[in-house]
Protein backbone atom coordinates (compact mmCIF):
# COMPACT_ATOMS: atom_id res chain seq x y z
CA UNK A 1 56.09 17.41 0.44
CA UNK A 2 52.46 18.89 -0.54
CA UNK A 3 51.78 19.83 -3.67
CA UNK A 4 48.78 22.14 -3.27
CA UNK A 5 45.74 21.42 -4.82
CA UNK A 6 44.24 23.41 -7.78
CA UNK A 7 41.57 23.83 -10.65
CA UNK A 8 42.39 22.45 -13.77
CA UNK A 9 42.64 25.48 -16.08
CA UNK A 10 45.11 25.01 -19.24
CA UNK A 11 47.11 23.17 -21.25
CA UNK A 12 50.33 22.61 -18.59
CA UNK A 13 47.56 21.25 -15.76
CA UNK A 14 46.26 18.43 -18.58
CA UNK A 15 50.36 18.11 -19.13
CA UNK A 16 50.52 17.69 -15.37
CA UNK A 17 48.20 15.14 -14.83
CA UNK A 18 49.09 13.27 -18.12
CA UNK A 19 52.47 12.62 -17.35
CA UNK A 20 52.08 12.12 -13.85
CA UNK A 21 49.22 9.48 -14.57
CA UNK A 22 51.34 7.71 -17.42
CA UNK A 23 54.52 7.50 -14.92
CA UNK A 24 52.63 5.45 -12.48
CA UNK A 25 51.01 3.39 -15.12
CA UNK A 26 54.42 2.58 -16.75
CA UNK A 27 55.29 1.93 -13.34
CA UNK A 28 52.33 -0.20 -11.77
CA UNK A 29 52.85 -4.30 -11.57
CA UNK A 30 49.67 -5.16 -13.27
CA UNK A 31 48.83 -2.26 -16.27
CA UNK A 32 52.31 -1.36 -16.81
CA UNK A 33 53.64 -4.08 -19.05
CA UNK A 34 50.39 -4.20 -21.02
CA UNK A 35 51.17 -0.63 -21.89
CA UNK A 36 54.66 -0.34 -22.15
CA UNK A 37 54.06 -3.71 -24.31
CA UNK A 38 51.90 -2.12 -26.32
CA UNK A 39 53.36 1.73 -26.87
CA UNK A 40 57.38 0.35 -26.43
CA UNK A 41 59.41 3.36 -27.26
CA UNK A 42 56.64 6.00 -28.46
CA UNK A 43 55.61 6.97 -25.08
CA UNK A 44 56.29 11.05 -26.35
CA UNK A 45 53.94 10.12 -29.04
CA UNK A 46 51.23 8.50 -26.71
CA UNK A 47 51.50 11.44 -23.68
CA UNK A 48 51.03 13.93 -26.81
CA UNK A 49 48.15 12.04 -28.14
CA UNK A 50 46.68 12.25 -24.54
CA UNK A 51 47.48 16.13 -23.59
CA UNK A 52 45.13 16.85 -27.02
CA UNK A 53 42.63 14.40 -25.81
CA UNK A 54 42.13 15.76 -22.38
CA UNK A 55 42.62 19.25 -23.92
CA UNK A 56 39.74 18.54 -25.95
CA UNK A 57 37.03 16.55 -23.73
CA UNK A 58 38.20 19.13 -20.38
CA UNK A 59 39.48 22.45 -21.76
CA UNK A 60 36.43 22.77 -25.16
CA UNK A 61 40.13 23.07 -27.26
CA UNK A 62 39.89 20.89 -30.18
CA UNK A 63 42.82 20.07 -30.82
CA UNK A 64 42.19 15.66 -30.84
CA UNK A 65 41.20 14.44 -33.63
CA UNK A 66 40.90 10.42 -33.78
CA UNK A 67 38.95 7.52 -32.26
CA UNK A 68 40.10 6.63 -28.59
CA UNK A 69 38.89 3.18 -28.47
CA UNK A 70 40.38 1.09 -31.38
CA UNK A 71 43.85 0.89 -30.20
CA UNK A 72 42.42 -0.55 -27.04
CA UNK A 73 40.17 -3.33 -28.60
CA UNK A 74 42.50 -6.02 -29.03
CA UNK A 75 44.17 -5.50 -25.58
CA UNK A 76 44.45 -8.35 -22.96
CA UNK A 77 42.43 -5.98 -20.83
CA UNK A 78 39.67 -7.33 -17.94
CA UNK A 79 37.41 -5.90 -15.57
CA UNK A 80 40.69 -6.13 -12.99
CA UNK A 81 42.80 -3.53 -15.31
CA UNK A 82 40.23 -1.19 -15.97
CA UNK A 83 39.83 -1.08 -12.40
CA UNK A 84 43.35 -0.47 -11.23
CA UNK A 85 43.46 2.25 -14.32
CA UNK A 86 40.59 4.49 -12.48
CA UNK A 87 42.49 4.03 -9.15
CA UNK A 88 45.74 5.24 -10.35
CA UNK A 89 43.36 8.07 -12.44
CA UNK A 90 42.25 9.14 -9.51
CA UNK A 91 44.59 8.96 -7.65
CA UNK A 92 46.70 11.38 -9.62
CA UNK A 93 44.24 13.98 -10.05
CA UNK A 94 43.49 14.01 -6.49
CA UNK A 95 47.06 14.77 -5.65
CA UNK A 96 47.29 17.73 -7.61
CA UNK A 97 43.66 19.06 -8.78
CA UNK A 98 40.39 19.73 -7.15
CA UNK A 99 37.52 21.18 -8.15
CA UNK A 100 34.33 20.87 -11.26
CA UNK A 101 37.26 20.39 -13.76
CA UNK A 102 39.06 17.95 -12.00
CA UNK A 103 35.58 16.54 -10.81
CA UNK A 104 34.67 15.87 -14.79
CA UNK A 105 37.78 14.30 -15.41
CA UNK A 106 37.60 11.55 -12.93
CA UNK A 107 33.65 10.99 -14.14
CA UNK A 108 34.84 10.90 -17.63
CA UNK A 109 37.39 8.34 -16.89
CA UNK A 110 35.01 6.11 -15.47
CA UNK A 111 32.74 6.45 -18.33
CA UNK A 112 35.15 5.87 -20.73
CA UNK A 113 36.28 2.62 -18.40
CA UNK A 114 32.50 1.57 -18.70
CA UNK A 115 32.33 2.06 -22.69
CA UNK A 116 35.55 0.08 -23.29
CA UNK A 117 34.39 -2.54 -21.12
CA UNK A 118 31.13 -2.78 -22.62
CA UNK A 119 32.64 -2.69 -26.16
CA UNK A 120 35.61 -4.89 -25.53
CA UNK A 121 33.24 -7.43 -24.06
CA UNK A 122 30.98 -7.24 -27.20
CA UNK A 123 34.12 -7.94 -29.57
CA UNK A 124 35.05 -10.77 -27.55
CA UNK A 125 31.46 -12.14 -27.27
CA UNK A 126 31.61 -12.59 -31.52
CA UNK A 127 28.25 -11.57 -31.79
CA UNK A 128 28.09 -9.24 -34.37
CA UNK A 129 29.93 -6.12 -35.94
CA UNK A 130 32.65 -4.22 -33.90
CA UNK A 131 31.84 -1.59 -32.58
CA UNK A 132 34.67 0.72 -33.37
């Protein structure tokens, strides 16, 4: 079945893509054990954390408050992961959302890949300060 494309517009569209996202990440051979290792039982927790995120960067609601990239930093994460994270991004909000909103949110994503790339490579590196 189809699910008709729309604009993202509110609170249950970020819930929409959030959840549907997070289920094929929990699902996916290579980036689902590094997060299910990581969040183990507080996935309600972790898809709440995210609606507020996405509320916040998409919607102008600020309702996150907190620094996305620290619990990331000590992941075993590569180029390889961050990669297969944008494709299932993507993915998902093409299935169910078109338009400027749904537009931003895919060239957020990649920013945000590029940033925690950039950092995480930095940490590794030991040269200097973190980041975070």
């Amino acid at each position: 079945m189809e699910v008709s494309r729309k604009n993202i517009e509110n609170l249950d569209d970020i819930k929409t893509f959030v959840n549907e996202f997070y289920g094929k990440v929990r699902q996916d051979d290579l980036i689902g054990p590094i997060f299910n290792n990581r969040i183990e039982d507080r996935w309600p927790a972790h898809l709440s954390k995210m609606y507020t995120f996405w509320e916040t960067i998409l919607l102008g609601n600020h309702t996150y408050f907190g620094s996305p990239f620290p619990p990331h930093a000590s992941l075993p994460i590569e180029q390889k992961h961050f990669t297969r994270w944008l494709e299932l991004f993507q993915a998902t909000i093409d299935q169910f959302f078109e338009g400027d909103k749904a537009d931003e949110a895919k060239w957020r994503a990649h920013k945000m890949a590029q940033m925690f790339q950039f950092k995480i490579k930095h940490l590794q590196s030991g040269q200097g300060k973190s980041l975070v």
